[in-house]
PDB file of N, CA and C in Angstrom:
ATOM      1  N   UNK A   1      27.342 173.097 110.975  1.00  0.00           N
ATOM      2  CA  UNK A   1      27.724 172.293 109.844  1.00  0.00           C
ATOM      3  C   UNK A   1      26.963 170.971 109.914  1.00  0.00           C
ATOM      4  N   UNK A   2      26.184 170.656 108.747  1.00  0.00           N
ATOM      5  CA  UNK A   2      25.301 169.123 108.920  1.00  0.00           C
ATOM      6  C   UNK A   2      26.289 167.791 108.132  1.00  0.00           C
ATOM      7  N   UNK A   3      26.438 167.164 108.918  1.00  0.00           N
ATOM      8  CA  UNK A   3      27.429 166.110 109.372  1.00  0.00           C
ATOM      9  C   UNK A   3      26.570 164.617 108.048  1.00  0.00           C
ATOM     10  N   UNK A   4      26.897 164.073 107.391  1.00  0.00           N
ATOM     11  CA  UNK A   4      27.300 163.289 106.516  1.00  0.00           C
ATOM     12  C   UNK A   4      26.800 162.157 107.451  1.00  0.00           C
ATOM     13  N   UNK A   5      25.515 161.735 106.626  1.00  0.00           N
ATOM     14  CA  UNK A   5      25.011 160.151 107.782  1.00  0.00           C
ATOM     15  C   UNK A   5      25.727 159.052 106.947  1.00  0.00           C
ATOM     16  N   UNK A   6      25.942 157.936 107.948  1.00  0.00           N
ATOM     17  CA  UNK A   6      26.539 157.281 108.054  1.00  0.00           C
ATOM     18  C   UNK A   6      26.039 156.337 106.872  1.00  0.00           C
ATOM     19  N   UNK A   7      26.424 155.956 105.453  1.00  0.00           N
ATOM     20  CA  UNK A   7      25.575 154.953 104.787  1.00  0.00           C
ATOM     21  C   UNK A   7      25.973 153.102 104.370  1.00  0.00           C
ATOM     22  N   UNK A   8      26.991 153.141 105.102  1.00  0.00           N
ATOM     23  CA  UNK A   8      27.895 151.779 104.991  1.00  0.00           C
ATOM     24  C   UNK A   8      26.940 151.149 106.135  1.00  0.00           C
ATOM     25  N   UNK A   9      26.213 149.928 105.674  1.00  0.00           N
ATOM     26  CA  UNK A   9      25.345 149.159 106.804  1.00  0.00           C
ATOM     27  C   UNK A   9      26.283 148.349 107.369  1.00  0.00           C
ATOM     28  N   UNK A  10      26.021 148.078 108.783  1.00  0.00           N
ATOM     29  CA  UNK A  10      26.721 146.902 109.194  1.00  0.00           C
ATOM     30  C   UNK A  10      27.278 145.551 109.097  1.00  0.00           C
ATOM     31  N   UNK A  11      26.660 145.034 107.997  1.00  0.00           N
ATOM     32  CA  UNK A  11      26.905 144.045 106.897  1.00  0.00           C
ATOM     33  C   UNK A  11      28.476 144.690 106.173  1.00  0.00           C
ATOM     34  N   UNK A  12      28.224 145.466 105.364  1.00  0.00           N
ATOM     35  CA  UNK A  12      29.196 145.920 105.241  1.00  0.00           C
ATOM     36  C   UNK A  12      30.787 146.263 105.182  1.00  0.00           C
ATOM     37  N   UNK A  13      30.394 146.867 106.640  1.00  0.00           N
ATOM     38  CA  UNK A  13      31.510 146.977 107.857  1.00  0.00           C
ATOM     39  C   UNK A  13      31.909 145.931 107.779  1.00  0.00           C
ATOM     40  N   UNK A  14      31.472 144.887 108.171  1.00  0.00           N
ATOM     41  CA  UNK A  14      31.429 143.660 108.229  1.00  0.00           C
ATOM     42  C   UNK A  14      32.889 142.951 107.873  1.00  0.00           C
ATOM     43  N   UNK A  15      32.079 143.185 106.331  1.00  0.00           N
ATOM     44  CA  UNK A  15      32.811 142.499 105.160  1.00  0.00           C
ATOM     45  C   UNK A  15      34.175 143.424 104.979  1.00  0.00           C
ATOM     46  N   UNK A  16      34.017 144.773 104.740  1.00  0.00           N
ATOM     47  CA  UNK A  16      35.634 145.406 104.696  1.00  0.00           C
ATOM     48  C   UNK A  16      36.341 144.902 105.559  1.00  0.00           C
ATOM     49  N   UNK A  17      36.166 145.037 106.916  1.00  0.00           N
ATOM     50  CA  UNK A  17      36.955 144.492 107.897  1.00  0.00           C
ATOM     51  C   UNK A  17      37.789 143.142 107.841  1.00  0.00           C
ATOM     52  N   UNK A  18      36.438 142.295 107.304  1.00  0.00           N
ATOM     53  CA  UNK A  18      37.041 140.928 107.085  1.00  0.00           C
ATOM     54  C   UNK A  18      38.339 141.053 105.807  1.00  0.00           C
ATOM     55  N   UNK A  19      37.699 141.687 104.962  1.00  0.00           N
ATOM     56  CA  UNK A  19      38.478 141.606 103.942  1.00  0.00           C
ATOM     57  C   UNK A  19      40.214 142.397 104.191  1.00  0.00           C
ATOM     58  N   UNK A  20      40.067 142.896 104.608  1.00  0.00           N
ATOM     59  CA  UNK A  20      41.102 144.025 105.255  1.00  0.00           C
ATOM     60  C   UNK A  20      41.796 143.145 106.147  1.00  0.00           C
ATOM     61  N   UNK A  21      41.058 141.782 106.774  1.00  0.00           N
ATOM     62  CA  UNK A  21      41.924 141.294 107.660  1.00  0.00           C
ATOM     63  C   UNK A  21      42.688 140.009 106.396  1.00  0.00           C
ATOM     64  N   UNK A  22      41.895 139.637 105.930  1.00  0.00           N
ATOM     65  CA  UNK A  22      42.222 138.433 104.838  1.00  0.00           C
ATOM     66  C   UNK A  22      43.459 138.869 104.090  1.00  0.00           C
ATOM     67  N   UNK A  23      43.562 140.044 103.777  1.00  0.00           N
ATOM     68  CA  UNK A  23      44.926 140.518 102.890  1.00  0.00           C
ATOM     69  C   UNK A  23      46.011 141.215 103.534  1.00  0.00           C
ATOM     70  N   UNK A  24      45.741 140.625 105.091  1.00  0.00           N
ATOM     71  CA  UNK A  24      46.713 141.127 105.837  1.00  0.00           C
ATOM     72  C   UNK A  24      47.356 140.709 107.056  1.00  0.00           C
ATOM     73  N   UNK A  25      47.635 139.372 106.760  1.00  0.00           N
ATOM     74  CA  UNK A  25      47.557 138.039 107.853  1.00  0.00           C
ATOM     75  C   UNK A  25      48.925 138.004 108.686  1.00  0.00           C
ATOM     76  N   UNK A  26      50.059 138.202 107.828  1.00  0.00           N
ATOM     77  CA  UNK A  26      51.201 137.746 108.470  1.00  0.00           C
ATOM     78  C   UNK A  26      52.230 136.333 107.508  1.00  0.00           C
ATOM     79  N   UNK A  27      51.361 136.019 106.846  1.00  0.00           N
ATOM     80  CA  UNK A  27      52.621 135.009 106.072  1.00  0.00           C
ATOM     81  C   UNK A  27      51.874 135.304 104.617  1.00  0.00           C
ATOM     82  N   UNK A  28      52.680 135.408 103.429  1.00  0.00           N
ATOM     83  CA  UNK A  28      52.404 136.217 102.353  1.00  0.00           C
ATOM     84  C   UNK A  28      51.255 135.150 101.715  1.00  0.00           C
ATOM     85  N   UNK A  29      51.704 134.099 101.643  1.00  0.00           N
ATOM     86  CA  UNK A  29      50.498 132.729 101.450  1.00  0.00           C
ATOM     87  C   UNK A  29      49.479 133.029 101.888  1.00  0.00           C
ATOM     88  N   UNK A  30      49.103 133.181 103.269  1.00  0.00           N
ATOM     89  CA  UNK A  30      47.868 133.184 103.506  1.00  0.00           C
ATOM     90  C   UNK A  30      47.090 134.617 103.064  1.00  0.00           C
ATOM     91  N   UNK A  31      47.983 135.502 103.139  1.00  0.00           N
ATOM     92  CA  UNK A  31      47.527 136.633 102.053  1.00  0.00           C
ATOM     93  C   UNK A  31      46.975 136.673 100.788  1.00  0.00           C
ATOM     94  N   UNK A  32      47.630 135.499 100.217  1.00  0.00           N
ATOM     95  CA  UNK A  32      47.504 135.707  98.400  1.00  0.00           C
ATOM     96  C   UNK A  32      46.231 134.595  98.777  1.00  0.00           C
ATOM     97  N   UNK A  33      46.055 133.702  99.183  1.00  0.00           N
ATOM     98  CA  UNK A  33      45.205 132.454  99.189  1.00  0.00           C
ATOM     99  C   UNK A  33      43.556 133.371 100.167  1.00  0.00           C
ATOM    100  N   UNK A  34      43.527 134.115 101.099  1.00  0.00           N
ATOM    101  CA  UNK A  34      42.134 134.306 101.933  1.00  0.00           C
ATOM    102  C   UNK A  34      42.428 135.717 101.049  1.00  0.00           C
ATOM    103  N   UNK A  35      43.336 136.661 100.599  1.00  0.00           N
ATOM    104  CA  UNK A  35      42.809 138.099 100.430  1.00  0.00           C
ATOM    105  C   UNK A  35      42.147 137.527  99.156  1.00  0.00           C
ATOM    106  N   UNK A  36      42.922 137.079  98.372  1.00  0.00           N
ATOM    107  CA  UNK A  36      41.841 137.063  97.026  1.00  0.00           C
ATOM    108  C   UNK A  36      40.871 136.711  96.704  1.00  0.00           C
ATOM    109  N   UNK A  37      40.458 135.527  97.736  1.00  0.00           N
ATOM    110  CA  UNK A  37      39.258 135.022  97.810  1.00  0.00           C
ATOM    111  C   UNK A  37      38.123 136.468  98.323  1.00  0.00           C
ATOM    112  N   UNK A  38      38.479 136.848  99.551  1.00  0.00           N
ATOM    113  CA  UNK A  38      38.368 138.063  99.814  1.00  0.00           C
ATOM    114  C   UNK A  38      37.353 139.227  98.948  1.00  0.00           C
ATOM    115  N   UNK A  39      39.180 139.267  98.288  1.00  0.00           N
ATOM    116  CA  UNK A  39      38.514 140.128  96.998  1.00  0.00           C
ATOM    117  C   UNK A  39      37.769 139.917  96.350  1.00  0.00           C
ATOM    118  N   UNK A  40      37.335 138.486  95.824  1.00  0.00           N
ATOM    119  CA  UNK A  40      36.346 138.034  95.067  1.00  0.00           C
ATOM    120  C   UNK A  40      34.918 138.023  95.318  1.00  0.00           C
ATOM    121  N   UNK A  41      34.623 137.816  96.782  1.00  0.00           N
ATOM    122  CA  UNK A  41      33.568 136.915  97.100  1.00  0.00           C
ATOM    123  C   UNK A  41      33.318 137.451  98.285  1.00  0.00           C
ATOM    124  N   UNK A  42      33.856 138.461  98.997  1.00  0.00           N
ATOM    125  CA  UNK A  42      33.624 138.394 100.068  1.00  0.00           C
ATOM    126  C   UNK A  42      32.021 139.087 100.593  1.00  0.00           C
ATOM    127  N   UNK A  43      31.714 139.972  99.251  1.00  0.00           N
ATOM    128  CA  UNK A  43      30.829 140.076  99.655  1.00  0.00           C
ATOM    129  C   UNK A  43      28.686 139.763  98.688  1.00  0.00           C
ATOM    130  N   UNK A  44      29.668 138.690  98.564  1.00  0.00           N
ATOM    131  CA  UNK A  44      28.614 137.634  98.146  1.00  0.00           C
ATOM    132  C   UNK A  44      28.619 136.601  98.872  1.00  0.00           C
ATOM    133  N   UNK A  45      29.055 136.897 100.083  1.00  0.00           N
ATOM    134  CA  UNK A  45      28.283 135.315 100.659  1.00  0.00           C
ATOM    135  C   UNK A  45      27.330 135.345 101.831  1.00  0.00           C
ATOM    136  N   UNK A  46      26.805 134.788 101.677  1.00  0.00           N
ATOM    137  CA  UNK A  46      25.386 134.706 102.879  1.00  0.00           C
ATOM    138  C   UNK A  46      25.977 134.768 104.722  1.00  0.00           C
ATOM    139  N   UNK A  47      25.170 135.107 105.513  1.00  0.00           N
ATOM    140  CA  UNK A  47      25.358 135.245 106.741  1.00  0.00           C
ATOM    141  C   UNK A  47      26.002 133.950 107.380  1.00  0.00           C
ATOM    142  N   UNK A  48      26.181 133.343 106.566  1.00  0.00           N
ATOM    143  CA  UNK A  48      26.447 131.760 107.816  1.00  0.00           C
ATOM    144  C   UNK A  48      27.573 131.256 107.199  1.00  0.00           C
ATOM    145  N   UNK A  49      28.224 131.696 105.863  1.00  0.00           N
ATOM    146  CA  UNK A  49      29.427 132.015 105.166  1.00  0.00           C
ATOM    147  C   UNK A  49      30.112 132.858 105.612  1.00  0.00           C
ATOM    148  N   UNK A  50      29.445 134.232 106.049  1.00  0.00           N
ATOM    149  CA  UNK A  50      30.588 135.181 106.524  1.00  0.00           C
ATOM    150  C   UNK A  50      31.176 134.953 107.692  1.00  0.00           C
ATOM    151  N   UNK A  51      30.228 134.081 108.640  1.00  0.00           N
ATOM    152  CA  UNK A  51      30.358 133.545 110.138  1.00  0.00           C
ATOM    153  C   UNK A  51      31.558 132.916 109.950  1.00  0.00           C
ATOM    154  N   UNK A  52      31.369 131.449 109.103  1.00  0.00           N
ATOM    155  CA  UNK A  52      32.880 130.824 108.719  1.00  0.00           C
ATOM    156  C   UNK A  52      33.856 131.419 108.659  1.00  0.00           C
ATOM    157  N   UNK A  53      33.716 132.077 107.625  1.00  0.00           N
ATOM    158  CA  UNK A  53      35.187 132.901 107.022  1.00  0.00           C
ATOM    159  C   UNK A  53      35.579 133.450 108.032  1.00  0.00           C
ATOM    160  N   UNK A  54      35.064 134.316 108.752  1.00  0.00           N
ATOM    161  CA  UNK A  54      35.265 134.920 110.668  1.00  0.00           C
ATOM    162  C   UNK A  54      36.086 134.016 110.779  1.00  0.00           C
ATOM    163  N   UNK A  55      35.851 133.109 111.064  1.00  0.00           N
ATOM    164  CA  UNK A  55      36.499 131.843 112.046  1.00  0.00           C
ATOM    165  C   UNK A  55      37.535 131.327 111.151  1.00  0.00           C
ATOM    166  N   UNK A  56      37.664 131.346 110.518  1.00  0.00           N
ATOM    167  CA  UNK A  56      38.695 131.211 109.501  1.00  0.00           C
ATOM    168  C   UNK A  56      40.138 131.878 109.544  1.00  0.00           C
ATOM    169  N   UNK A  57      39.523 133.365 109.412  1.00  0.00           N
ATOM    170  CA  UNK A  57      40.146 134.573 109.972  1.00  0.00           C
ATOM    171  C   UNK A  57      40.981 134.624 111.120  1.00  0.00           C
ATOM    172  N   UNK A  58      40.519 133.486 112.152  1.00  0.00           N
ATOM    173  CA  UNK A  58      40.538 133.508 113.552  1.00  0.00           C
ATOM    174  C   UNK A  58      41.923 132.489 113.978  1.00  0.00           C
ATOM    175  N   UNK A  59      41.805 131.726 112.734  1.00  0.00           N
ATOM    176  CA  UNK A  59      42.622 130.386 112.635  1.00  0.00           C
ATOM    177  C   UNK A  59      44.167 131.000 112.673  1.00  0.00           C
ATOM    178  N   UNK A  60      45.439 130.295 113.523  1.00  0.00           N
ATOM    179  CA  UNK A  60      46.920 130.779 113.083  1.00  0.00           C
ATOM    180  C   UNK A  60      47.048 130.684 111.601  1.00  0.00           C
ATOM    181  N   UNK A  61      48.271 131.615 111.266  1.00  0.00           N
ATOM    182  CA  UNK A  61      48.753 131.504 109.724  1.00  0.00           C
ATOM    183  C   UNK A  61      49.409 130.020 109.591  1.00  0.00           C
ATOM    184  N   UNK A  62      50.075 129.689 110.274  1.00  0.00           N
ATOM    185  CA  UNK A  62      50.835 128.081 110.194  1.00  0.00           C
ATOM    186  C   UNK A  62      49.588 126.884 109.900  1.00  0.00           C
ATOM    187  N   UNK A  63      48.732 126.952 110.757  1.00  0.00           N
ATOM    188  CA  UNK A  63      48.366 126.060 110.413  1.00  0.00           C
ATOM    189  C   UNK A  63      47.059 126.198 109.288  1.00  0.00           C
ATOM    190  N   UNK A  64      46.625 126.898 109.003  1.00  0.00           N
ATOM    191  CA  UNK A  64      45.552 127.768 107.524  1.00  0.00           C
ATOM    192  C   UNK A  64      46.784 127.074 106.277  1.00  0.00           C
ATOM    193  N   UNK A  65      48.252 127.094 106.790  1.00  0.00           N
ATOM    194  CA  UNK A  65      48.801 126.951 105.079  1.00  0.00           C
ATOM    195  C   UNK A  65      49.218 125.504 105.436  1.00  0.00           C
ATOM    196  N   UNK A  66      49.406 125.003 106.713  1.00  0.00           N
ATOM    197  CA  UNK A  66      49.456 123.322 106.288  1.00  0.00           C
ATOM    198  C   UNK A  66      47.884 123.503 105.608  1.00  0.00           C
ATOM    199  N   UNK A  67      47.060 123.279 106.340  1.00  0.00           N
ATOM    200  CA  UNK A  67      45.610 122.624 105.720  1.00  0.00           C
ATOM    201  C   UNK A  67      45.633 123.045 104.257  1.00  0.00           C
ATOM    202  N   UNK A  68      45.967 123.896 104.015  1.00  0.00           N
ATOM    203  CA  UNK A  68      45.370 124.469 102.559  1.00  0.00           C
ATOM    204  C   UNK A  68      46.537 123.946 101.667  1.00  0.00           C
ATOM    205  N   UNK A  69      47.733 123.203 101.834  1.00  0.00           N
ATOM    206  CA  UNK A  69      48.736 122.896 101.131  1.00  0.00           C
ATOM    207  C   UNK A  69      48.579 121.288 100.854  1.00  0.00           C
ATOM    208  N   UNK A  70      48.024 120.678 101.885  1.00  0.00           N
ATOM    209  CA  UNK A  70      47.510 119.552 102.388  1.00  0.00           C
ATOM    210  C   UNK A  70      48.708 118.381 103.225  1.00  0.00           C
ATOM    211  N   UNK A  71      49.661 119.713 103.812  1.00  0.00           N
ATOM    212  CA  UNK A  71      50.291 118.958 104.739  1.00  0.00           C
ATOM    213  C   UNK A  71      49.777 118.116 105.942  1.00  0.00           C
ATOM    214  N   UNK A  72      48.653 118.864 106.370  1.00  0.00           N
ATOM    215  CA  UNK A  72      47.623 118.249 107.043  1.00  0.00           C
ATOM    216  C   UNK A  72      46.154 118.299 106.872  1.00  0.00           C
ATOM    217  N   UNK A  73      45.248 117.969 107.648  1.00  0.00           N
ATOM    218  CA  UNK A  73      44.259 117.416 107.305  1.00  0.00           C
ATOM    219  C   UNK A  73      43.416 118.520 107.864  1.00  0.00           C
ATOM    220  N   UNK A  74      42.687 119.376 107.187  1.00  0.00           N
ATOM    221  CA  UNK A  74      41.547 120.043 107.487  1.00  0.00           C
ATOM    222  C   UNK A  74      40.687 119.177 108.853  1.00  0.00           C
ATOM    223  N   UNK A  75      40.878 120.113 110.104  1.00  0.00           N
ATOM    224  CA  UNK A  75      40.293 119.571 111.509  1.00  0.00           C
ATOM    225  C   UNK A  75      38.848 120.128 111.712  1.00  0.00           C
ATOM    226  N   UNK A  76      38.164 121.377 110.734  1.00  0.00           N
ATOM    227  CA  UNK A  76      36.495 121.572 110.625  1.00  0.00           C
ATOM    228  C   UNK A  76      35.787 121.245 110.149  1.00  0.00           C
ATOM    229  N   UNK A  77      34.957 120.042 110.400  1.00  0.00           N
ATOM    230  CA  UNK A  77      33.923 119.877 109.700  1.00  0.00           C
ATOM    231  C   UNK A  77      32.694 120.888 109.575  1.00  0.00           C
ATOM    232  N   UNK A  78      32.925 121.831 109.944  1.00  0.00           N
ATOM    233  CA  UNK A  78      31.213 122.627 109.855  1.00  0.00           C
ATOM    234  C   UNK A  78      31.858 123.872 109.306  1.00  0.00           C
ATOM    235  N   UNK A  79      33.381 123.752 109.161  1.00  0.00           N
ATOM    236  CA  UNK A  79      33.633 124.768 107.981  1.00  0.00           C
ATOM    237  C   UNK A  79      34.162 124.108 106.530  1.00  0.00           C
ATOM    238  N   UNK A  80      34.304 122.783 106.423  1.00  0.00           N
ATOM    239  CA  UNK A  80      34.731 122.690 105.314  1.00  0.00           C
ATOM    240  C   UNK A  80      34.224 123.020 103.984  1.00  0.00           C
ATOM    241  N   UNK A  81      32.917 123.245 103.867  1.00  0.00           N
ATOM    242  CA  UNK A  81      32.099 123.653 102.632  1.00  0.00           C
ATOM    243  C   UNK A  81      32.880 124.713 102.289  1.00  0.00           C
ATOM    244  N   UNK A  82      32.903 125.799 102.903  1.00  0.00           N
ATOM    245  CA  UNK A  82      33.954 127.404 102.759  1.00  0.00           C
ATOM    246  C   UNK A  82      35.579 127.084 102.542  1.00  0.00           C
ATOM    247  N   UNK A  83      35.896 125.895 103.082  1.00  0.00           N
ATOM    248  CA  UNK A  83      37.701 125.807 103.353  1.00  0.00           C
ATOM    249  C   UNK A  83      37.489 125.196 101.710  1.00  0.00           C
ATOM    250  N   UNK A  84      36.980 124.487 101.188  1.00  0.00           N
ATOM    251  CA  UNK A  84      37.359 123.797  99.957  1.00  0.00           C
ATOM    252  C   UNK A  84      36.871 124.624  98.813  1.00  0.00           C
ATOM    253  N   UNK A  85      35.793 126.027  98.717  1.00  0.00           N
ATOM    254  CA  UNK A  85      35.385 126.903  97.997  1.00  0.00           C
ATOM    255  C   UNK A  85      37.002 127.688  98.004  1.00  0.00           C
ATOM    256  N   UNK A  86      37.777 127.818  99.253  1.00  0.00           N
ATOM    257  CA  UNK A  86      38.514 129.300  98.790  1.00  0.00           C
ATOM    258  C   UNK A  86      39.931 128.022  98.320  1.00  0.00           C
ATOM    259  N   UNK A  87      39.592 126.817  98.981  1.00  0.00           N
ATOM    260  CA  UNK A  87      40.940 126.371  98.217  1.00  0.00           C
ATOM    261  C   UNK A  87      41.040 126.067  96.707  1.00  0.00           C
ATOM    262  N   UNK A  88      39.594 125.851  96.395  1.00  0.00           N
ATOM    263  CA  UNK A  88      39.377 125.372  95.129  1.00  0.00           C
ATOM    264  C   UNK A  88      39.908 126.451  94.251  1.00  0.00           C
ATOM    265  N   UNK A  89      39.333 127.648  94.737  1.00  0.00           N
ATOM    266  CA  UNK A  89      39.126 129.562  94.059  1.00  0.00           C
ATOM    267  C   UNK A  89      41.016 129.055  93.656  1.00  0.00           C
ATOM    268  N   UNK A  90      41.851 129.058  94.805  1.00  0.00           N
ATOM    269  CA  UNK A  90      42.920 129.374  94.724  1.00  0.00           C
ATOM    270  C   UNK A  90      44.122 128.575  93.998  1.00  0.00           C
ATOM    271  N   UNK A  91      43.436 127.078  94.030  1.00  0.00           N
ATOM    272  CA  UNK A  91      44.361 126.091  92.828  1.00  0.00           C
ATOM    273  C   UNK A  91      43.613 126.538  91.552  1.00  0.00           C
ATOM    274  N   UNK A  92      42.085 127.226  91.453  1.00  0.00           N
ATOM    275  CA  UNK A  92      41.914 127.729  90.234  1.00  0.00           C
ATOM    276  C   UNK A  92      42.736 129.183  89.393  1.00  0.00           C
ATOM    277  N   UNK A  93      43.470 129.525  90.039  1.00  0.00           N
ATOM    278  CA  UNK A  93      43.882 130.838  89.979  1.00  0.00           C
ATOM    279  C   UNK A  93      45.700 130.896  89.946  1.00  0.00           C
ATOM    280  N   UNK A  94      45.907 129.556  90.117  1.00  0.00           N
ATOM    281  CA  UNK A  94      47.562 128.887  89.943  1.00  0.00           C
ATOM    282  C   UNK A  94      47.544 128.190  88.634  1.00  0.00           C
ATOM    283  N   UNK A  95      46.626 128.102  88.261  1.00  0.00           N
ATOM    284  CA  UNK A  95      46.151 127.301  87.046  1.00  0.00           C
ATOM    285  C   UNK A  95      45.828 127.445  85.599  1.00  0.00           C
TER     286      UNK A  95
END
């Protein structure tokens, strides 16, 4: 039997994964706020965007929804370009 090559590139993978993790965090907020972005965009953004969002990903749920609520103060500077794109996406989308 000839076996079905593999055509999802690693990029890809990548991005489902991420996305799969974004809409599936643990506090329903950070669900509705990173999956949809997620859904939107996730795979339009360049290699050094997806790196962020990784790390993003990486961040606890508690403190992803202070920052993004603005109980506190966003502590990345070398991610904020990405933190204020998905917060922006997401007060655009309450709106």
């Amino acid at each position: 039997m000839k076996q079905l090559s593999n055509s999802v590139s690693p990029d890809e993978k990548r991005c489902k994964r991420m996305q799969y993790r974004a809409n599936h965090r643990g506090i329903k907020e950070m669900d509705i706020i990173l999956g949809n972005y997620a859904d939107a965009h996730i795979f339009d953004l360049d290699r050094v965007e997806l790196s962020a969002f990784e790390r993003l990903l990486e961040e606890n749920d508690r403190d992803l929804l202070q920052w993004f609520t603005g109980e506190l103060d966003f502590p990345h500077k070398d991610l904020r370009p990405l933190f204020d794109k998905i917060s922006s996406y997401a007060n655009n989308r309450l709106s």
